[in-house]
PDB file of N, CA and C in Angstrom:
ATOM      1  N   UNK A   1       0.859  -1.181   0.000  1.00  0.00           N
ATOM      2  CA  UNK A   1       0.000   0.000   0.000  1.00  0.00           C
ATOM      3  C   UNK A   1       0.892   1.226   0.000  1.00  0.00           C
ATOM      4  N   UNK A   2       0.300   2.069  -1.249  1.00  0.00           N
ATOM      5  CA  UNK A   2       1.499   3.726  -0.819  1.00  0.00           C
ATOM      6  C   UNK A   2       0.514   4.212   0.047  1.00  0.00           C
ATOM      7  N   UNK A   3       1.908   5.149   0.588  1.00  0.00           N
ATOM      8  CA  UNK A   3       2.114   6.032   1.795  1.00  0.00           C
ATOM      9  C   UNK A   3       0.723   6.994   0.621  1.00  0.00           C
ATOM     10  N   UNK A   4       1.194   7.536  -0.336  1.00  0.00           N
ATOM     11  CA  UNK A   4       0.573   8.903  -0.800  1.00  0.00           C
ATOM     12  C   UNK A   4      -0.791   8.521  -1.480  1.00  0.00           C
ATOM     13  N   UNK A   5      -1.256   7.304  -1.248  1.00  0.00           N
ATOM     14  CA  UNK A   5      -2.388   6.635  -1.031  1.00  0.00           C
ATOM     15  C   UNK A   5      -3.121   6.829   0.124  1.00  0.00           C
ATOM     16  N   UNK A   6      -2.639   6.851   0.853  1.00  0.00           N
ATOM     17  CA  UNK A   6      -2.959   6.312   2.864  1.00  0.00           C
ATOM     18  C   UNK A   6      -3.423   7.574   2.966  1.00  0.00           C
ATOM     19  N   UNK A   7      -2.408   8.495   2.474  1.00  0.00           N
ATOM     20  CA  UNK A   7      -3.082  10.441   2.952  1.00  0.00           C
ATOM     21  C   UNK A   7      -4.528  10.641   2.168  1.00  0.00           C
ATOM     22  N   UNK A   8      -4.116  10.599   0.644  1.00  0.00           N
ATOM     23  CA  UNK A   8      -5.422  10.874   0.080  1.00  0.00           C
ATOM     24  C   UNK A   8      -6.093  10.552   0.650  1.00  0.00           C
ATOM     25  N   UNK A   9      -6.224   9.049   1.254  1.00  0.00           N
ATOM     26  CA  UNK A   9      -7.800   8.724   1.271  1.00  0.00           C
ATOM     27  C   UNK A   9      -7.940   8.781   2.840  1.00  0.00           C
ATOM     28  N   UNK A  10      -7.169   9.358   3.606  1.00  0.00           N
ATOM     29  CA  UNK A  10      -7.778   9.966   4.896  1.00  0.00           C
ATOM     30  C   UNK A  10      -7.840  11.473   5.051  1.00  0.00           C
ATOM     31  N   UNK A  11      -7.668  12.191   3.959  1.00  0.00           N
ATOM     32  CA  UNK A  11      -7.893  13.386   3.434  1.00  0.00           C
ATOM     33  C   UNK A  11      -9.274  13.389   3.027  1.00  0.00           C
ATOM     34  N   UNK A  12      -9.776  12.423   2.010  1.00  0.00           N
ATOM     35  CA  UNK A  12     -10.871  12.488   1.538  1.00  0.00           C
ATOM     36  C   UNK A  12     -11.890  12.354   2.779  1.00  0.00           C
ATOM     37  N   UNK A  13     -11.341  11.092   3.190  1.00  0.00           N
ATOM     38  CA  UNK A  13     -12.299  11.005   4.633  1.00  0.00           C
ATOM     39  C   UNK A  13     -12.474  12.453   5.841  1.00  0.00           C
ATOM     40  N   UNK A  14     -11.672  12.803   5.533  1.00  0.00           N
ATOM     41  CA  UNK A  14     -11.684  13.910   6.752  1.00  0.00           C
ATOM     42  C   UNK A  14     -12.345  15.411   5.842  1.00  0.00           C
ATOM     43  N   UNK A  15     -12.672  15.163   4.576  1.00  0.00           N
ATOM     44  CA  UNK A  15     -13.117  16.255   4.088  1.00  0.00           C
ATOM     45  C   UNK A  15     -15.024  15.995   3.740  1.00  0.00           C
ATOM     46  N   UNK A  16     -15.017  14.515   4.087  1.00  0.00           N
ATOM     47  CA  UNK A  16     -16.268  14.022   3.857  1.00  0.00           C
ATOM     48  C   UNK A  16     -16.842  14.036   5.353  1.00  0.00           C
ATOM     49  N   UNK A  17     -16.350  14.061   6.502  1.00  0.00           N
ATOM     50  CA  UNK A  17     -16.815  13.923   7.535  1.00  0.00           C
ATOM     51  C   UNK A  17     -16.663  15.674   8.183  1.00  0.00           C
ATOM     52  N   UNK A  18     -16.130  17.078   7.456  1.00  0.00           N
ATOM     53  CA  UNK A  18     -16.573  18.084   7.482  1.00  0.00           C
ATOM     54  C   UNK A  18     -17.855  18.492   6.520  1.00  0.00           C
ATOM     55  N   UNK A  19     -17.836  17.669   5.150  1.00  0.00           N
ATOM     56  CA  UNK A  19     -18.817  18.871   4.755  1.00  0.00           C
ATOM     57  C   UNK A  19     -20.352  17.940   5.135  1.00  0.00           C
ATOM     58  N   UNK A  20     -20.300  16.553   5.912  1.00  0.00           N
ATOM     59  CA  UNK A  20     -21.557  16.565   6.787  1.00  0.00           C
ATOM     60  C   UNK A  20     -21.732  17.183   8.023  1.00  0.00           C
ATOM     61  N   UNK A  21     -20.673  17.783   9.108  1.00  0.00           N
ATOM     62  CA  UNK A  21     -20.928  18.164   9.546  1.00  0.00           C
ATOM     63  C   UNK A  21     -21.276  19.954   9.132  1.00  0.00           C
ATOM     64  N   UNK A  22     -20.912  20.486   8.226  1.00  0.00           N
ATOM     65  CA  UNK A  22     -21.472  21.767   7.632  1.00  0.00           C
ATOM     66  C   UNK A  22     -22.957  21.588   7.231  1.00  0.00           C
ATOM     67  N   UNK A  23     -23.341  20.353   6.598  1.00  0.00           N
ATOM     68  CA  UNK A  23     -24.357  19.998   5.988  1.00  0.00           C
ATOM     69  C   UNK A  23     -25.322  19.872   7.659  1.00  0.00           C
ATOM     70  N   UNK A  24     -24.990  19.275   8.426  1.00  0.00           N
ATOM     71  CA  UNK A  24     -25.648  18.939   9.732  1.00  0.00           C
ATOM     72  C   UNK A  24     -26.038  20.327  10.688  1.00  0.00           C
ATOM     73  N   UNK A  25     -25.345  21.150  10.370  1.00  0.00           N
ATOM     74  CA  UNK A  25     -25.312  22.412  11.085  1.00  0.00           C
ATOM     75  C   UNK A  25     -26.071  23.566  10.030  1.00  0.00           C
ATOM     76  N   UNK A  26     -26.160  22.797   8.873  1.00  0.00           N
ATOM     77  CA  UNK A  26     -27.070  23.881   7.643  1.00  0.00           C
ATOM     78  C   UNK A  26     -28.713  23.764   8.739  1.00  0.00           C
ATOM     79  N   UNK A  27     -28.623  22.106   8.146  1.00  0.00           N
ATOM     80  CA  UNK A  27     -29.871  21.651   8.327  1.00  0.00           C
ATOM     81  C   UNK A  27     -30.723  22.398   9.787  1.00  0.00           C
ATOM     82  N   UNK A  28     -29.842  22.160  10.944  1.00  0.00           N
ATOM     83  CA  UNK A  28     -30.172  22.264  11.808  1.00  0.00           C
ATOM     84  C   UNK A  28     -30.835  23.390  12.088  1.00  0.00           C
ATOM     85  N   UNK A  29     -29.906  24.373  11.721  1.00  0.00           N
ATOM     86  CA  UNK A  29     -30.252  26.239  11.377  1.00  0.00           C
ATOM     87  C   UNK A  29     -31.778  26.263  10.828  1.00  0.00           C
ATOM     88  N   UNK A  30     -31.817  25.514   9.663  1.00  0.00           N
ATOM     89  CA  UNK A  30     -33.442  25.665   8.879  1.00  0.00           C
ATOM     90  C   UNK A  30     -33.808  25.250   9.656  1.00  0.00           C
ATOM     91  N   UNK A  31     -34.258  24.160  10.579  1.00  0.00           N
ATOM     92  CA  UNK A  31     -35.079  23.798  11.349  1.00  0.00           C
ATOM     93  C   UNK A  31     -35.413  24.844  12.240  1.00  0.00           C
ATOM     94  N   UNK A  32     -34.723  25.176  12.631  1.00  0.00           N
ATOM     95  CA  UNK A  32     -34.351  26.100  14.359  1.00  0.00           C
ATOM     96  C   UNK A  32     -35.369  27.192  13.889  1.00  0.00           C
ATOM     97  N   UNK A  33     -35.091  27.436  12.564  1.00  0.00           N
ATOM     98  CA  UNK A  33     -35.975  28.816  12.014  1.00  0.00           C
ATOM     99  C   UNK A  33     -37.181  28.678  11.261  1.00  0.00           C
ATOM    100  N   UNK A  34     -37.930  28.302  12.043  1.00  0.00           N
ATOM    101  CA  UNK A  34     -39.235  27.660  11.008  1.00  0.00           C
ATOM    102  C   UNK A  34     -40.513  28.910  10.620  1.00  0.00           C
ATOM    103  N   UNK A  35     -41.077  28.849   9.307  1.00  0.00           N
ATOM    104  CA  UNK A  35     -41.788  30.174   9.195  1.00  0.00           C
ATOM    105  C   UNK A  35     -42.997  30.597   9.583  1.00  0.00           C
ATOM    106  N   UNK A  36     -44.037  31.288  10.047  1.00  0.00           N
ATOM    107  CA  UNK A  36     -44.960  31.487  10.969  1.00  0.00           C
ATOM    108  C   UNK A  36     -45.897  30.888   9.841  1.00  0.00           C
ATOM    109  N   UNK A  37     -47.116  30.395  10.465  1.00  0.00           N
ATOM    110  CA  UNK A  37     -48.405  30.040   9.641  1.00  0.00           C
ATOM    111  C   UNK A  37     -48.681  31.320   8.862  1.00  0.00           C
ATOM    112  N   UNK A  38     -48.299  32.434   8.896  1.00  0.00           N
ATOM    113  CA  UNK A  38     -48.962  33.692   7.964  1.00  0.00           C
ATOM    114  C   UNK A  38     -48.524  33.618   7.104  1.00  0.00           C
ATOM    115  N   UNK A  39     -46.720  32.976   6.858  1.00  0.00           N
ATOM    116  CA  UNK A  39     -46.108  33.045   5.903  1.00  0.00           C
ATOM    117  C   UNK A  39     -46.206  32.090   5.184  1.00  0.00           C
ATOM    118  N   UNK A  40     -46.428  31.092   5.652  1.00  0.00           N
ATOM    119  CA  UNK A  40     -46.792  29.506   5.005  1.00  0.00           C
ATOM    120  C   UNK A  40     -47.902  29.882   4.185  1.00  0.00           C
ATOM    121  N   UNK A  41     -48.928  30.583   5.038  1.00  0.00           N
ATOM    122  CA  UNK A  41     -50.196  31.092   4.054  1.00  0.00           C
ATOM    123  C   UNK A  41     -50.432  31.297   2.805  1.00  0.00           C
ATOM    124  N   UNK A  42     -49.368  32.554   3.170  1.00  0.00           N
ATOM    125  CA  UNK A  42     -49.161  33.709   2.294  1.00  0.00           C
ATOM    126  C   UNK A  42     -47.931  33.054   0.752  1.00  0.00           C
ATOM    127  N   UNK A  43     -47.153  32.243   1.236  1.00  0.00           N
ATOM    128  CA  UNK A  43     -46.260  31.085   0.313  1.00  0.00           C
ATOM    129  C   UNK A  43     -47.339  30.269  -0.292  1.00  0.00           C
ATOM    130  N   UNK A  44     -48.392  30.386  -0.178  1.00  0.00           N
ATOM    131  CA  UNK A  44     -49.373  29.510  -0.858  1.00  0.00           C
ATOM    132  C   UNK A  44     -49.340  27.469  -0.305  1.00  0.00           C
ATOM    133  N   UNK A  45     -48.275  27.526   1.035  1.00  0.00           N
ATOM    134  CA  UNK A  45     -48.097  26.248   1.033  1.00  0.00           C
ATOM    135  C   UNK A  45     -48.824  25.473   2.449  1.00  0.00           C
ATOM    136  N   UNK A  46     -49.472  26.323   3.271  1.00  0.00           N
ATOM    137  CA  UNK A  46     -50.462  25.630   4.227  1.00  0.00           C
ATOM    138  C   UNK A  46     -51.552  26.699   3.349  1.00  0.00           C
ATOM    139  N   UNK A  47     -52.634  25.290   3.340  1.00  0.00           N
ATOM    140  CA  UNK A  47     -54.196  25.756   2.701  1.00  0.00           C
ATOM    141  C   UNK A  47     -54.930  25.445   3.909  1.00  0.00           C
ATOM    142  N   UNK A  48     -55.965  25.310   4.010  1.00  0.00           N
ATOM    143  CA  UNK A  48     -57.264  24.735   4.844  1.00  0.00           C
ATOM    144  C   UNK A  48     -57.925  23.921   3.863  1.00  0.00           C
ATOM    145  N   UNK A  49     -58.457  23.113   4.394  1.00  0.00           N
ATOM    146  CA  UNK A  49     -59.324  21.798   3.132  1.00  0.00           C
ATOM    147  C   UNK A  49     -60.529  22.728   3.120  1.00  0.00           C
ATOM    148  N   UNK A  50     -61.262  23.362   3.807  1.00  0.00           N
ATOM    149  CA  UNK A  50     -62.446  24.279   3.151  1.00  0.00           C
ATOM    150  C   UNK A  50     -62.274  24.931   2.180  1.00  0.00           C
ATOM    151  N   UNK A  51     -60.702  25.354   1.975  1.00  0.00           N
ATOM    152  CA  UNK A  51     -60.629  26.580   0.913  1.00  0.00           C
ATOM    153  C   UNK A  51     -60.949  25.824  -0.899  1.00  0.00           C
ATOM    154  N   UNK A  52     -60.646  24.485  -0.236  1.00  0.00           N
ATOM    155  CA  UNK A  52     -60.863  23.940  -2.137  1.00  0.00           C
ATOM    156  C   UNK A  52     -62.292  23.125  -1.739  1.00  0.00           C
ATOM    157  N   UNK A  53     -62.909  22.991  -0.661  1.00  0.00           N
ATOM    158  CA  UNK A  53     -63.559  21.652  -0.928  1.00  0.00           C
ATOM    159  C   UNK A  53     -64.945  22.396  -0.045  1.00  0.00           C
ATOM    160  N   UNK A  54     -66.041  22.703  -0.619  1.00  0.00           N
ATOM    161  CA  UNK A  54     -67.479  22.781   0.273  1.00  0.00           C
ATOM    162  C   UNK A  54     -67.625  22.057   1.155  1.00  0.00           C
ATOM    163  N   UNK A  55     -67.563  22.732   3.002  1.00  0.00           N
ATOM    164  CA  UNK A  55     -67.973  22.121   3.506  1.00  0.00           C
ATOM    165  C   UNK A  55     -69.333  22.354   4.312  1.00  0.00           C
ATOM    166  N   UNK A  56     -70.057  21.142   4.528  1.00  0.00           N
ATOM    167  CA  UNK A  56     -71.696  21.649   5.144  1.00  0.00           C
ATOM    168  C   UNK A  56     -71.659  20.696   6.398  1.00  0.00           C
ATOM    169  N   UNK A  57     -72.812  20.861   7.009  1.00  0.00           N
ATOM    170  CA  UNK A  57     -72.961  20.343   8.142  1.00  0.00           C
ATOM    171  C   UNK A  57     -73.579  19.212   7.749  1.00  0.00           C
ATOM    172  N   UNK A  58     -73.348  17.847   8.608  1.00  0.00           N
ATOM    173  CA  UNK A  58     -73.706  16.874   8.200  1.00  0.00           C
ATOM    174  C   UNK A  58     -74.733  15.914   9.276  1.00  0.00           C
ATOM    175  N   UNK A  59     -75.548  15.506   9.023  1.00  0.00           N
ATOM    176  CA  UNK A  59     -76.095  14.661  10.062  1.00  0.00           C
ATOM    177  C   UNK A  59     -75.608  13.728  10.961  1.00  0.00           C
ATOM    178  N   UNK A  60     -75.615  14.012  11.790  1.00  0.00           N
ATOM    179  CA  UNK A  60     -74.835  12.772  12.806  1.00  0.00           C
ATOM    180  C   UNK A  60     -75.736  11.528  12.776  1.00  0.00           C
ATOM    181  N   UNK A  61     -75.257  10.117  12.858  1.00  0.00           N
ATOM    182  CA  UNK A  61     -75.660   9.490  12.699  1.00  0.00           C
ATOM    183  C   UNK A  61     -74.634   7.837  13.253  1.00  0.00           C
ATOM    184  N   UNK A  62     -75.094   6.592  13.738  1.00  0.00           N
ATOM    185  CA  UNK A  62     -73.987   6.199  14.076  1.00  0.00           C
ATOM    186  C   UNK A  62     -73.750   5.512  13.094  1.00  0.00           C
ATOM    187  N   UNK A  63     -72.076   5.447  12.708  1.00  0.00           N
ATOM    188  CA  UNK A  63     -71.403   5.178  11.322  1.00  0.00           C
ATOM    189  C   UNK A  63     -71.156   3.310  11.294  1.00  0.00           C
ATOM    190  N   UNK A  64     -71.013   2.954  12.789  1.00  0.00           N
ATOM    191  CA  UNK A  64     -70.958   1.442  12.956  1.00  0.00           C
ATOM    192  C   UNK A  64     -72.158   0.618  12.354  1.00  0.00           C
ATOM    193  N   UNK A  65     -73.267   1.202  11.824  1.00  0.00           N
ATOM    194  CA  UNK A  65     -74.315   0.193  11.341  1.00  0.00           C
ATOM    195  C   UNK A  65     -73.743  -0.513  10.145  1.00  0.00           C
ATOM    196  N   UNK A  66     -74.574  -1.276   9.962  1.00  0.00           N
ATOM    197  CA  UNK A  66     -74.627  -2.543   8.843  1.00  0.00           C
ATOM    198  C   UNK A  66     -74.455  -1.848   7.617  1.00  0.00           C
ATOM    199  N   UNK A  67     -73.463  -1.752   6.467  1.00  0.00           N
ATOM    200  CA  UNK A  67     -73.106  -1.870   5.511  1.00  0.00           C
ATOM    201  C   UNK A  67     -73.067  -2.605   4.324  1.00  0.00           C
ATOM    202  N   UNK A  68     -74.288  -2.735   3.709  1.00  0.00           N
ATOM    203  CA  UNK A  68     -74.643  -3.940   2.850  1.00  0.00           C
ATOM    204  C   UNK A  68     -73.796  -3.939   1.433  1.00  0.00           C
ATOM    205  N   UNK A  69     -73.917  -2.582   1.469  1.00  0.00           N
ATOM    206  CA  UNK A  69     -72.876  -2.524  -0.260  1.00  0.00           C
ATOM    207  C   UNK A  69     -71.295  -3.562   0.399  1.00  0.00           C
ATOM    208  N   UNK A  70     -71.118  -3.405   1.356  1.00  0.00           N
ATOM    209  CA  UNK A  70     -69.561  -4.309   1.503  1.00  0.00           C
ATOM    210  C   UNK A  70     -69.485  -5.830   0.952  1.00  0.00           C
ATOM    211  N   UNK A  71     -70.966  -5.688   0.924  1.00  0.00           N
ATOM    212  CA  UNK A  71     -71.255  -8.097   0.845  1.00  0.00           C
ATOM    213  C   UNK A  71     -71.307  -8.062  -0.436  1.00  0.00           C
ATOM    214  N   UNK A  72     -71.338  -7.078  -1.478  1.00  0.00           N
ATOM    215  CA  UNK A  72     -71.912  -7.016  -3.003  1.00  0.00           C
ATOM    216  C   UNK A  72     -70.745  -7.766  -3.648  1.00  0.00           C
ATOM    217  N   UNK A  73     -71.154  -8.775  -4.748  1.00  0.00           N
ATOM    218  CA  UNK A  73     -70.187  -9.559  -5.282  1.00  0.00           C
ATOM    219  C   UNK A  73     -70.168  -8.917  -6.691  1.00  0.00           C
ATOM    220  N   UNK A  74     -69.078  -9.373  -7.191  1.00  0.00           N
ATOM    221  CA  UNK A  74     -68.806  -8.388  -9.046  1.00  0.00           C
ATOM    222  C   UNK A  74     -70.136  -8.472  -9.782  1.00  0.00           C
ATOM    223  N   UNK A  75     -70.605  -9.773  -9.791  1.00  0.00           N
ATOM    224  CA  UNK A  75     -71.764  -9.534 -10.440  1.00  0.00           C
ATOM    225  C   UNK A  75     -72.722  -9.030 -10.239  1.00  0.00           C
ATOM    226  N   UNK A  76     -73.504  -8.883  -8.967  1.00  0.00           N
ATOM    227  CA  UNK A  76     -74.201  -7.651  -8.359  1.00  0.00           C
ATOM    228  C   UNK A  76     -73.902  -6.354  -8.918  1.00  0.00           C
ATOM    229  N   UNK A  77     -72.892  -5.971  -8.845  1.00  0.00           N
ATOM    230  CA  UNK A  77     -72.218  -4.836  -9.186  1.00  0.00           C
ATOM    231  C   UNK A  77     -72.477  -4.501 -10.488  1.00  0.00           C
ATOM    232  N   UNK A  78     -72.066  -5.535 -11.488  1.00  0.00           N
ATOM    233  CA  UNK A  78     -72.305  -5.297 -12.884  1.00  0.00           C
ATOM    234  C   UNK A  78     -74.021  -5.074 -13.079  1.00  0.00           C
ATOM    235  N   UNK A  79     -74.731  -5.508 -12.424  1.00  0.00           N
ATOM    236  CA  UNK A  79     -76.236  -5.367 -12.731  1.00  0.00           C
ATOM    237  C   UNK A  79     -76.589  -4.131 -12.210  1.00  0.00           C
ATOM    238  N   UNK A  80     -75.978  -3.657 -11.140  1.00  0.00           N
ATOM    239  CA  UNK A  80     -76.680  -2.320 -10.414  1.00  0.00           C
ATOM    240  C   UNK A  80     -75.886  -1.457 -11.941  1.00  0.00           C
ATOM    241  N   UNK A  81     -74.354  -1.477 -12.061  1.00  0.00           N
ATOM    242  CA  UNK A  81     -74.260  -0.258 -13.279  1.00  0.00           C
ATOM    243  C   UNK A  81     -75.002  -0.271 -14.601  1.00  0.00           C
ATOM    244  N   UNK A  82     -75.268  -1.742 -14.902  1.00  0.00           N
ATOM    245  CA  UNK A  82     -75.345  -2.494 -16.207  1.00  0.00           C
ATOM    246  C   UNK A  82     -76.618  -3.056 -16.322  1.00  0.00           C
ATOM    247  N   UNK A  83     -77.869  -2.538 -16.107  1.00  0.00           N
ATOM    248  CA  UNK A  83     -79.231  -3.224 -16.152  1.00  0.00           C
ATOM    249  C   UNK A  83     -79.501  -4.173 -17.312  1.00  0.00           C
ATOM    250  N   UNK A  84     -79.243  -3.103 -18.240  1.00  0.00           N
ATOM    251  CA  UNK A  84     -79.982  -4.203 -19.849  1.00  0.00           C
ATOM    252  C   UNK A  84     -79.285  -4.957 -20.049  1.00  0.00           C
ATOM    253  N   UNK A  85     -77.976  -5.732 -19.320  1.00  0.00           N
ATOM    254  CA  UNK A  85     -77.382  -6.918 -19.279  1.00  0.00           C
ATOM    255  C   UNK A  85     -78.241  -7.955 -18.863  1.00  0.00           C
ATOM    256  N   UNK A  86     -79.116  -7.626 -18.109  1.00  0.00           N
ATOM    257  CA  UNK A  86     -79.923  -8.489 -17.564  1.00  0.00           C
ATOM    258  C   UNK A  86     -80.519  -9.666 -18.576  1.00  0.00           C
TER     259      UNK A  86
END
């Protein structure tokens, strides 16, 4: 093994184990500085689901009842879309 082997590649190593720690200390910074909901807003990148989607009030009702469409087999299916197959 060369000597001027042995440096390079603990050169390389020691230049790969600074620019993660630069990279680790970037990251960290963005985190540390996170931007207020006005600005997220205003960046167009937090929405509210009302803003695209109508929402109304809905009847309460309990959701655990019996579900019959779940038992429907393909062919059922094809007759409810597909009548004059009949």
């Amino acid at each position: 093994v060369n000597v001027s082997d042995c440096l390079c590649s603990a050169r390389n190593e020691q230049e790969e184990l600074e620019e993660k720690r630069e990279l680790k200390k970037r990251l960290s910074r963005k985190l540390s500085q996170r931007p207020t909901v006005e600005e997220l807003r205003e960046a167009k990148i937090l929405i509210r689901f009302s803003d695209y989607v109508e929402v109304a009030e809905a009847q309460d009702y309990d959701r655990r009842a019996d579900k019959p469409w779940t038992r429907l087999t393909a062919a059922d299916k094809v007759h409810l879309h597909h009548p004059e197959l009949l």
